[in-house]
C-alpha atoms as a PDB file:
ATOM      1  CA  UNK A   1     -20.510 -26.611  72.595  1.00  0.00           C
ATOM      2  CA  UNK A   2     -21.100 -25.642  69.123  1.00  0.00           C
ATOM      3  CA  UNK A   3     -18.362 -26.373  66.251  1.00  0.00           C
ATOM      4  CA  UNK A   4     -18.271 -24.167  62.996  1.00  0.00           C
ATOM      5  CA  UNK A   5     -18.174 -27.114  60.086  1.00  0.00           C
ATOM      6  CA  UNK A   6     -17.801 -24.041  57.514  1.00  0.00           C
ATOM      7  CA  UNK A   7     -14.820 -24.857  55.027  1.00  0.00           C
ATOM      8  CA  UNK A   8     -12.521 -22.632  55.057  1.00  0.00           C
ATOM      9  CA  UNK A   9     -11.732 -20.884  51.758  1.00  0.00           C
ATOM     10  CA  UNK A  10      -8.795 -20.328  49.903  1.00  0.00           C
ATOM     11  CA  UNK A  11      -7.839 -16.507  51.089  1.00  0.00           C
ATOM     12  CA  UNK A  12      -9.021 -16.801  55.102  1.00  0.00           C
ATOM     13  CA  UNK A  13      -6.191 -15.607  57.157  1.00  0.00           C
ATOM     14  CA  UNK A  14      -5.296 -18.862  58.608  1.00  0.00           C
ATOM     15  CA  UNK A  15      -6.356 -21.105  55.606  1.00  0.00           C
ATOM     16  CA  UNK A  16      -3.115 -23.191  55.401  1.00  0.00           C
ATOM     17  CA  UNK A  17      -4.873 -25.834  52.459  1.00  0.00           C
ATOM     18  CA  UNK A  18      -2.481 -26.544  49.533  1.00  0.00           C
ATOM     19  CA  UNK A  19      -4.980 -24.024  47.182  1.00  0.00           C
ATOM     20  CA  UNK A  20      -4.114 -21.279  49.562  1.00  0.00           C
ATOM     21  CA  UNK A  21      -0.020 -22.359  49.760  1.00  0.00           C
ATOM     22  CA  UNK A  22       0.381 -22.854  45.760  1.00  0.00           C
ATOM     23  CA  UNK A  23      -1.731 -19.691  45.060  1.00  0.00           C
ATOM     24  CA  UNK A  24      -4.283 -21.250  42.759  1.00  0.00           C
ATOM     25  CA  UNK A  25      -7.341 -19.087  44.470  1.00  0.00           C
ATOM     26  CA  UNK A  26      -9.468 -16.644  42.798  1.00  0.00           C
ATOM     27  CA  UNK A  27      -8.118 -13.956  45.003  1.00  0.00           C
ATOM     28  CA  UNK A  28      -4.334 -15.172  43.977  1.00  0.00           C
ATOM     29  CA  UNK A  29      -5.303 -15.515  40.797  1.00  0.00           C
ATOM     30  CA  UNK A  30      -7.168 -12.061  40.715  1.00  0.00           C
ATOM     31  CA  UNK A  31      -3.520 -10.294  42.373  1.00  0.00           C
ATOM     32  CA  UNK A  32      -1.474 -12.175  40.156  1.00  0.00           C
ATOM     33  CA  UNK A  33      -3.451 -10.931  36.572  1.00  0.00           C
ATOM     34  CA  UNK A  34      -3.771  -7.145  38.564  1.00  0.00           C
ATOM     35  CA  UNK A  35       0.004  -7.601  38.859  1.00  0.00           C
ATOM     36  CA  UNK A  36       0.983  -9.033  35.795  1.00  0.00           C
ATOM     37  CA  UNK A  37      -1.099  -6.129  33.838  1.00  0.00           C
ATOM     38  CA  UNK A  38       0.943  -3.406  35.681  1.00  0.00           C
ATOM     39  CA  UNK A  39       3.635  -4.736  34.947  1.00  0.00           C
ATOM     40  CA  UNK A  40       3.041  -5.257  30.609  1.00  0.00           C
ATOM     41  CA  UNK A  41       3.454  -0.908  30.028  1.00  0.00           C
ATOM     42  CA  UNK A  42       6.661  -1.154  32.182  1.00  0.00           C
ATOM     43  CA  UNK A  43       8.229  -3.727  30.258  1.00  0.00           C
ATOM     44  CA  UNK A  44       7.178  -2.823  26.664  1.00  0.00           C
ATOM     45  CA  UNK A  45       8.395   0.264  27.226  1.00  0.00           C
ATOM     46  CA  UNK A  46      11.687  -0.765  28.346  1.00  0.00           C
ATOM     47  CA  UNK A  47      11.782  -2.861  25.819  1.00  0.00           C
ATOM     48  CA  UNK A  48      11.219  -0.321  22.835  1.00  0.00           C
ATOM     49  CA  UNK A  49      14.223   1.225  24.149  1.00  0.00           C
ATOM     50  CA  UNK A  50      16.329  -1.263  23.635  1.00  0.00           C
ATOM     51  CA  UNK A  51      15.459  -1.647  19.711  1.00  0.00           C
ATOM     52  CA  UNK A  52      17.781   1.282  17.821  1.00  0.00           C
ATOM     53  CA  UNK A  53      18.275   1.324  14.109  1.00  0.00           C
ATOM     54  CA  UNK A  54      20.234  -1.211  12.654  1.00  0.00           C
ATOM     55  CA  UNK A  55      23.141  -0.209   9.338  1.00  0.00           C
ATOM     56  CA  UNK A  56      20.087  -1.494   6.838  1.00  0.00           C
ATOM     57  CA  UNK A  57      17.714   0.818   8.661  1.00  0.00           C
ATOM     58  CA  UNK A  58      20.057   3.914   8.564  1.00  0.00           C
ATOM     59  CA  UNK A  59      20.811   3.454   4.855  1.00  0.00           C
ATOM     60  CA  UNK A  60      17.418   3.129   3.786  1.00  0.00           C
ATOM     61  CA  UNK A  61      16.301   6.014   5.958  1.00  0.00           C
ATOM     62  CA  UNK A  62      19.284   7.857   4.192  1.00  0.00           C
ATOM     63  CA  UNK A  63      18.796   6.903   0.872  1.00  0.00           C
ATOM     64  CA  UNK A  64      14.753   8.157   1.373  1.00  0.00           C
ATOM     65  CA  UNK A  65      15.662  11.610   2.899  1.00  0.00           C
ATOM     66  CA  UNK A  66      18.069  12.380   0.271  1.00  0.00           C
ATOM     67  CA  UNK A  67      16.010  11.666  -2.509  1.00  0.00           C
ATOM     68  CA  UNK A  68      13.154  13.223  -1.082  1.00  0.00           C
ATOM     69  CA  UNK A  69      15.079  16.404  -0.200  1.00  0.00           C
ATOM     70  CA  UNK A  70      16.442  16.808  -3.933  1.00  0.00           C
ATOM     71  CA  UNK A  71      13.318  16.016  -5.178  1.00  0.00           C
ATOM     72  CA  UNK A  72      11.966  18.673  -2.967  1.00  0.00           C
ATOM     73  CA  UNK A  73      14.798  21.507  -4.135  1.00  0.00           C
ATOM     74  CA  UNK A  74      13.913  20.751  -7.582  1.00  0.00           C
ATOM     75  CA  UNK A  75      10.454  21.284  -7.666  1.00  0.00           C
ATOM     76  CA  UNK A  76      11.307  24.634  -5.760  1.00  0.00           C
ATOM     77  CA  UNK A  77      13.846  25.539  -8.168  1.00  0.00           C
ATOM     78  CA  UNK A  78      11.719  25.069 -11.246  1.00  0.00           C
ATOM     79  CA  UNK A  79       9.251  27.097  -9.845  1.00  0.00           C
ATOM     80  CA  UNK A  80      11.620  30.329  -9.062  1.00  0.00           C
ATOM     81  CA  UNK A  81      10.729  29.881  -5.352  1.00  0.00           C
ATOM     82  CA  UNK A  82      13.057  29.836  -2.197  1.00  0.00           C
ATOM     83  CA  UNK A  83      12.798  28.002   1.387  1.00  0.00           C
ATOM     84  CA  UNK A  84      14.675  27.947   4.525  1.00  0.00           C
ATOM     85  CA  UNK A  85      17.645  26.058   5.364  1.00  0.00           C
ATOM     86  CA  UNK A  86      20.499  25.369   3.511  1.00  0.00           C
ATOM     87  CA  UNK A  87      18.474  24.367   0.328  1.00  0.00           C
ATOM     88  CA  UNK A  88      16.906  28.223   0.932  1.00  0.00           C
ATOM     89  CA  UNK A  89      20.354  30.012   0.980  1.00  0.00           C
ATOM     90  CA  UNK A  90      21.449  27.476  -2.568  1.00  0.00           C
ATOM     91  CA  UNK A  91      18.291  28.321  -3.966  1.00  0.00           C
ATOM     92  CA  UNK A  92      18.976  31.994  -3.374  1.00  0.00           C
ATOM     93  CA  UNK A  93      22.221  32.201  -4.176  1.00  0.00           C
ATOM     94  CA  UNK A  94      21.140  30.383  -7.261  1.00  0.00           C
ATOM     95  CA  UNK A  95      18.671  32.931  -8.414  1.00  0.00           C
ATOM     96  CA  UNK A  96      21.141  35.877  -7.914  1.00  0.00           C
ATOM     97  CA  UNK A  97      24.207  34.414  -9.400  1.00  0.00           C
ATOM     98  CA  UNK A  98      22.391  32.388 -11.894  1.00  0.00           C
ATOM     99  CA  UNK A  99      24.413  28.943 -10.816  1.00  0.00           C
ATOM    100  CA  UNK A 100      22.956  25.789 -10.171  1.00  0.00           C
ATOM    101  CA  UNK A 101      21.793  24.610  -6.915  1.00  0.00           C
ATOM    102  CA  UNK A 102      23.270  21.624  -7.102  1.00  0.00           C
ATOM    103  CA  UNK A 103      26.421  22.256  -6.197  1.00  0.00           C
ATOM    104  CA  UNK A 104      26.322  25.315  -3.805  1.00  0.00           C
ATOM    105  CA  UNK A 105      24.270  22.717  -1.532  1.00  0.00           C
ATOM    106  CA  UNK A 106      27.760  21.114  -0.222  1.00  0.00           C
ATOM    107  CA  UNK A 107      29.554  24.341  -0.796  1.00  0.00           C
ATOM    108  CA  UNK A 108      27.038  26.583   1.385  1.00  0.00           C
ATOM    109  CA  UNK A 109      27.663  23.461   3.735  1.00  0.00           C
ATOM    110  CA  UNK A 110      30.856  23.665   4.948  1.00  0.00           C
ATOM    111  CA  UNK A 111      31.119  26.109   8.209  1.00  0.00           C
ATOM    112  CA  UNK A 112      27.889  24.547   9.190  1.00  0.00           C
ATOM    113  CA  UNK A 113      29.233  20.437   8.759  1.00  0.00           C
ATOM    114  CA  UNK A 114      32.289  21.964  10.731  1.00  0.00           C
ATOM    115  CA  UNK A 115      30.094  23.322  13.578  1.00  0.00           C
ATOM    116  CA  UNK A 116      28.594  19.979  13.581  1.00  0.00           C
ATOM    117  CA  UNK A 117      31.775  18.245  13.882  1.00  0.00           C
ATOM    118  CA  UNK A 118      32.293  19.759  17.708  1.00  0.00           C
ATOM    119  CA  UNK A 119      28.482  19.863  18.428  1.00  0.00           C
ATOM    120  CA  UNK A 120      26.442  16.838  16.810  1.00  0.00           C
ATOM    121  CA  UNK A 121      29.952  14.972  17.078  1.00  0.00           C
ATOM    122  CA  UNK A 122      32.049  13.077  14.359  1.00  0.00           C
ATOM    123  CA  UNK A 123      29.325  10.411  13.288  1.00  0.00           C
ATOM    124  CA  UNK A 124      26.603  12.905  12.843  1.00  0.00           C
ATOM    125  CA  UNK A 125      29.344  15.222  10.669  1.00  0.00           C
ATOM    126  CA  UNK A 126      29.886  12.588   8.658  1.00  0.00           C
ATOM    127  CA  UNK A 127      26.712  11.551   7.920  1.00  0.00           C
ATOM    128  CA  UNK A 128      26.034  15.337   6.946  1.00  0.00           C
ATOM    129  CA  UNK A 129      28.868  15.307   4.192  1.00  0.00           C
ATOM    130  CA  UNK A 130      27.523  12.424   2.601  1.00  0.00           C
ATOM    131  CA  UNK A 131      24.129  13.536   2.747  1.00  0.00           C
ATOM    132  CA  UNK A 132      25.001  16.652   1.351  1.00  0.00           C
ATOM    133  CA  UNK A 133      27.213  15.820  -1.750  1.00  0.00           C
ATOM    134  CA  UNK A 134      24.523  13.397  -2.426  1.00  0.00           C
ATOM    135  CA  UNK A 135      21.792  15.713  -2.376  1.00  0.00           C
ATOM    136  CA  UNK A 136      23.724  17.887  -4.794  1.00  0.00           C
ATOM    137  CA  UNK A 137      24.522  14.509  -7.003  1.00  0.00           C
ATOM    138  CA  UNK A 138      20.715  13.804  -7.167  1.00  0.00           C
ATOM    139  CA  UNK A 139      19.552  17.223  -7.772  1.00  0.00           C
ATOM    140  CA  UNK A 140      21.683  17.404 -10.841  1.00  0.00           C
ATOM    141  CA  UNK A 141      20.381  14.132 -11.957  1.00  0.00           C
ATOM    142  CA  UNK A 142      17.270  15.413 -11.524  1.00  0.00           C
ATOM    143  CA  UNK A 143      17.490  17.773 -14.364  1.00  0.00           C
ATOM    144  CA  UNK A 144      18.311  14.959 -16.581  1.00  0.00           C
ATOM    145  CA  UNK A 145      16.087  12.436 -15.420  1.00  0.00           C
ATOM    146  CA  UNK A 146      13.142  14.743 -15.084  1.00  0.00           C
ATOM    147  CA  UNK A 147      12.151  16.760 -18.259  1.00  0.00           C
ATOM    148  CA  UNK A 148       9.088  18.797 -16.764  1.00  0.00           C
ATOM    149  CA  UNK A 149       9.147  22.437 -19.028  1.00  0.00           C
ATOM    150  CA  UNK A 150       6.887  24.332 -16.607  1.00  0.00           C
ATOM    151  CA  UNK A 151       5.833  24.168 -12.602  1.00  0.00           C
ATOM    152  CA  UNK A 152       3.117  26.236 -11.341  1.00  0.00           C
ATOM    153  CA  UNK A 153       4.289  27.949  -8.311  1.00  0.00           C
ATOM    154  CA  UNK A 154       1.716  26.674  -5.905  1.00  0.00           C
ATOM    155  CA  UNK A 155       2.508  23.286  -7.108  1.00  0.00           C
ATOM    156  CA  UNK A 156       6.112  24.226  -6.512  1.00  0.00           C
ATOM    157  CA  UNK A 157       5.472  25.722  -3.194  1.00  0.00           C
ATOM    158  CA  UNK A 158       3.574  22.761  -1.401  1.00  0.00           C
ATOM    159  CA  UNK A 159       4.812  20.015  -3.400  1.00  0.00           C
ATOM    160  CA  UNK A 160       8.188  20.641  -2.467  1.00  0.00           C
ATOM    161  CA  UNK A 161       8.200  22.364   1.142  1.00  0.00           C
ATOM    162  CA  UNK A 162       6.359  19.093   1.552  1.00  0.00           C
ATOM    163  CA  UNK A 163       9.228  17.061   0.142  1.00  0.00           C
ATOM    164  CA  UNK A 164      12.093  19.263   1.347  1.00  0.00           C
ATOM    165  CA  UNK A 165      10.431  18.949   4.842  1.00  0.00           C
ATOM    166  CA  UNK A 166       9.981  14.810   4.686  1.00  0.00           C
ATOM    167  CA  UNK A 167      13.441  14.642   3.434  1.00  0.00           C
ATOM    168  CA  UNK A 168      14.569  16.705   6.729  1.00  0.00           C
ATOM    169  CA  UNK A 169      12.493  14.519   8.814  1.00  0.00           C
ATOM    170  CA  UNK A 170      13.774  11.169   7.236  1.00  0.00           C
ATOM    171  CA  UNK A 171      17.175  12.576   8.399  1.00  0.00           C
ATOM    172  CA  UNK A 172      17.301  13.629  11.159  1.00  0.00           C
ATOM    173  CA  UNK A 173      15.736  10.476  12.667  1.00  0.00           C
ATOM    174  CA  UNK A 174      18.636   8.573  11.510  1.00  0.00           C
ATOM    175  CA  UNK A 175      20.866  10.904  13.009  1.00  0.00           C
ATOM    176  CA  UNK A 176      22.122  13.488   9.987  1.00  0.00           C
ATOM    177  CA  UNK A 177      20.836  16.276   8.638  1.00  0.00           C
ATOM    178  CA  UNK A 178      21.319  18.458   5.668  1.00  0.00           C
ATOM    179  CA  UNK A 179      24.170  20.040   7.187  1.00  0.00           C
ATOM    180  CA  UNK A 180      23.218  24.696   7.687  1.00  0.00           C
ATOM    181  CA  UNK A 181      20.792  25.660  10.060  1.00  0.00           C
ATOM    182  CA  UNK A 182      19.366  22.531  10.042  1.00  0.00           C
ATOM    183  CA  UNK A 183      21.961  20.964  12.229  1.00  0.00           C
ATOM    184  CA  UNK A 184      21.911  23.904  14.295  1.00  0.00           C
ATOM    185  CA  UNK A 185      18.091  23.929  14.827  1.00  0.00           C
ATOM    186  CA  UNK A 186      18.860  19.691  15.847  1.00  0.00           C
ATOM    187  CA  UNK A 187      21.466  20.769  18.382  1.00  0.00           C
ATOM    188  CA  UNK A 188      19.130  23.677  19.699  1.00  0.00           C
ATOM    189  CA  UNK A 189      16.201  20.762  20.400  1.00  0.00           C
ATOM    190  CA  UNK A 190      18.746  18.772  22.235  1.00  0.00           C
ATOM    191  CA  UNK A 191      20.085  21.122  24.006  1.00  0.00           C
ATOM    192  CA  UNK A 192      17.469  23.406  25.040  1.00  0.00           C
ATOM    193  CA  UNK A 193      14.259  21.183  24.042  1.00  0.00           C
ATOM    194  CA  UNK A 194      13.111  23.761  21.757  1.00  0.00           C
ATOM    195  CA  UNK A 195      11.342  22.603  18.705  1.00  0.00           C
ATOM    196  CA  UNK A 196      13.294  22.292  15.726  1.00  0.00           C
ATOM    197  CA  UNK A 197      10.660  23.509  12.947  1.00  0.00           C
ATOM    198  CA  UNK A 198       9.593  26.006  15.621  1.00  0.00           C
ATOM    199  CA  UNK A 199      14.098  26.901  15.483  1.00  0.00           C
ATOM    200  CA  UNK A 200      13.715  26.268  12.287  1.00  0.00           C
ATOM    201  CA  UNK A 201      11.220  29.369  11.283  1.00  0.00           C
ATOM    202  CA  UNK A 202      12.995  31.833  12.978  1.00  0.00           C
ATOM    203  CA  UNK A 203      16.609  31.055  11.021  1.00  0.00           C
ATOM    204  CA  UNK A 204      14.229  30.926   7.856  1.00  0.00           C
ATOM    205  CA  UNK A 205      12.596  34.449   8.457  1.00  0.00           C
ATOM    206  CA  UNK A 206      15.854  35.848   8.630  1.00  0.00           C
ATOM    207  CA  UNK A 207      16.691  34.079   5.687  1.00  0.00           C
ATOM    208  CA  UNK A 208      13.345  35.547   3.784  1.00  0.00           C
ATOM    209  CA  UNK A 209      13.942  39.422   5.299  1.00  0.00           C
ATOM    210  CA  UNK A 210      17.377  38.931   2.967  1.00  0.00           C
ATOM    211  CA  UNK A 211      15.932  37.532   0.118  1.00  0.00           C
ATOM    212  CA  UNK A 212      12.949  40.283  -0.042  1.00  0.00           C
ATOM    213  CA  UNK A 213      15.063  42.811  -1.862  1.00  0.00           C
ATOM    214  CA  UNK A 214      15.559  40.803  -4.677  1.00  0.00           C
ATOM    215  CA  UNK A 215      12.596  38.356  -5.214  1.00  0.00           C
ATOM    216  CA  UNK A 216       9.352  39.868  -6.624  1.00  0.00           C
ATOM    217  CA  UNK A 217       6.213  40.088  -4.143  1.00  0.00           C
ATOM    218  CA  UNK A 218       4.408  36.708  -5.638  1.00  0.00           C
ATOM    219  CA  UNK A 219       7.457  34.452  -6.014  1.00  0.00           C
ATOM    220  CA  UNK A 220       8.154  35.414  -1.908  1.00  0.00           C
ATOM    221  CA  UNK A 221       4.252  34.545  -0.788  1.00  0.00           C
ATOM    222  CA  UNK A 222       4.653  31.566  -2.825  1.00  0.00           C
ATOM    223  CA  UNK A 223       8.053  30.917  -0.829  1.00  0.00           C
ATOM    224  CA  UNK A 224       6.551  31.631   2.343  1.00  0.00           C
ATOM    225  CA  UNK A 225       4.477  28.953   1.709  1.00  0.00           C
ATOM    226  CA  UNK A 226       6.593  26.426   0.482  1.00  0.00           C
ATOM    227  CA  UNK A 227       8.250  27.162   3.660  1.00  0.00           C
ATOM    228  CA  UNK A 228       5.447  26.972   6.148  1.00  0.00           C
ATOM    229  CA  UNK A 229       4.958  23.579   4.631  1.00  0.00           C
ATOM    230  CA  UNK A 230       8.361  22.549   5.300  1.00  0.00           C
ATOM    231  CA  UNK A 231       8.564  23.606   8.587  1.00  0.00           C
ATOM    232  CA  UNK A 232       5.058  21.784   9.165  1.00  0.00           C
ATOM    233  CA  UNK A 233       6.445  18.371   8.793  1.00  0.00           C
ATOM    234  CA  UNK A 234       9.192  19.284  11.224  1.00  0.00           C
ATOM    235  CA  UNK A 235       6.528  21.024  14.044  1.00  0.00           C
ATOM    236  CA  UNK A 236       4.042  18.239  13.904  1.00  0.00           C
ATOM    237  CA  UNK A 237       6.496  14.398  13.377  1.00  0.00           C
ATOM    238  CA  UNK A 238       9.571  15.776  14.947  1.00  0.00           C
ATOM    239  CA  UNK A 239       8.527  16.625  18.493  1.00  0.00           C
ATOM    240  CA  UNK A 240      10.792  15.394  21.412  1.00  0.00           C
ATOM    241  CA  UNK A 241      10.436  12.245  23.084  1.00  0.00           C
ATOM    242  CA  UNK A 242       8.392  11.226  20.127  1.00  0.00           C
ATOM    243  CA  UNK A 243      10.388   8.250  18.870  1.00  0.00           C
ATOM    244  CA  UNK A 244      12.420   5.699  20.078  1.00  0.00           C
ATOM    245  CA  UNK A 245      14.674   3.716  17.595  1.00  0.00           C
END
């Protein structure tokens, strides 16, 4: 009679050696990484869940989308233009009446920070109401701090739908808006997953049919522009399920 004198390696079915017991093998050791690297996307992404904005992180990203929405208003006012929105329907009612923008910004604002009240909830209203009294603060200081005599429409147009639209962007991640359509375009994504930009353009052609019996041919291209660019920032950053924070 024959006897096998093969050693038996960590791994056999019946290998009962201390390597096989404290799983230092290649084959435990080749399970364990497999394991261990299926189980790294699970974890990060629970854990990026778990990280929202802190109060510093809200009032920066405040403080960044109001200046950059003024800034954005202004450059569209100086060059005669309009956009979408709630700085579109100041903006108009500032050509027509000859009034600043500044303040019909929170004026304009109030039905719409009301509807947010029941539909965004208190939080987001309130955020809304400071945003926009400070947007109307800033783009009056604007004027002052800013002494530019002329803006050349295009400039105008994508300079500041590209402002206007980071400014938008910059809020609503921190959970406030602008306050008009814009908070109803927010509560339309959450609601019914549409896009807000894509929400966003139809409130602003209706906006632009309105505004075409009064504004020459040029100065509404240019607006349609200005507007396509602000809506861009909205259509390509803001999608849903996008960011976590």
């Amino acid at each position: 009679m024959y006897f096998s004198t093969r050693r038996r390696v960590a791994g056999d079915r019946l290998d009962v050696s201390r390597t096989a017991l404290t799983g230092t093998g290649p084959l435990n050791r080749t399970h364990r990484s497999a394991t261990n690297l299926t189980d790294i996307p699970a974890q990060t992404a629970s854990q990026a869940q778990l990280v929202p904005h802190n109060a510093l992180d809200d009032l920066y990203g405040l403080y960044l989308g109001v200046l950059f929405s003024a800034m954005g208003i202004s450059l569209l006012a100086k060059g005669g233009l309009i956009t979408g929105g709630i700085a579109g329907m100041a903006l108009l009612t500032s050509l027509l009446t000859g009034l600043a923008p500044a303040p019909l910004v929170p004026l304009i604002n109030i039905p719409f920070i009301v509807f947010s009240f029941f539909a965004m909830g208190r939080f987001f209203a309130s955020k809304s109401i400071v945003v926009s009294a400070a947007i109307g603060a800033v783009v009056a200081g604007i004027d002052h701090w800013l002494n530019v005599s002329g803006v050349g429409s295009g400039f105008a147009a994508i300079a500041g739908g590209t402002f206007l639209g980071m400014g938008i962007l910059c809020l609503a991640r921190h959970n406030a808006s602008m306050g008009g359509t814009g908070a109803v375009t927010l509560w339309i994504q959450r609601r019914y997953r549409i896009n807000a930009g894509i929400a966003q353009l139809g409130f602003d052609l209706l906006l632009f049919a309105l505004a075409a019996a009064s504004l020459p041919l040029t100065k509404m291209l240019w607006s349609v522009l200005g507007t396509v660019a602000m809506n861009g920032m909205l259509i390509v950053w803001h999608k849903p399920g996008r960011y976590r924070g």
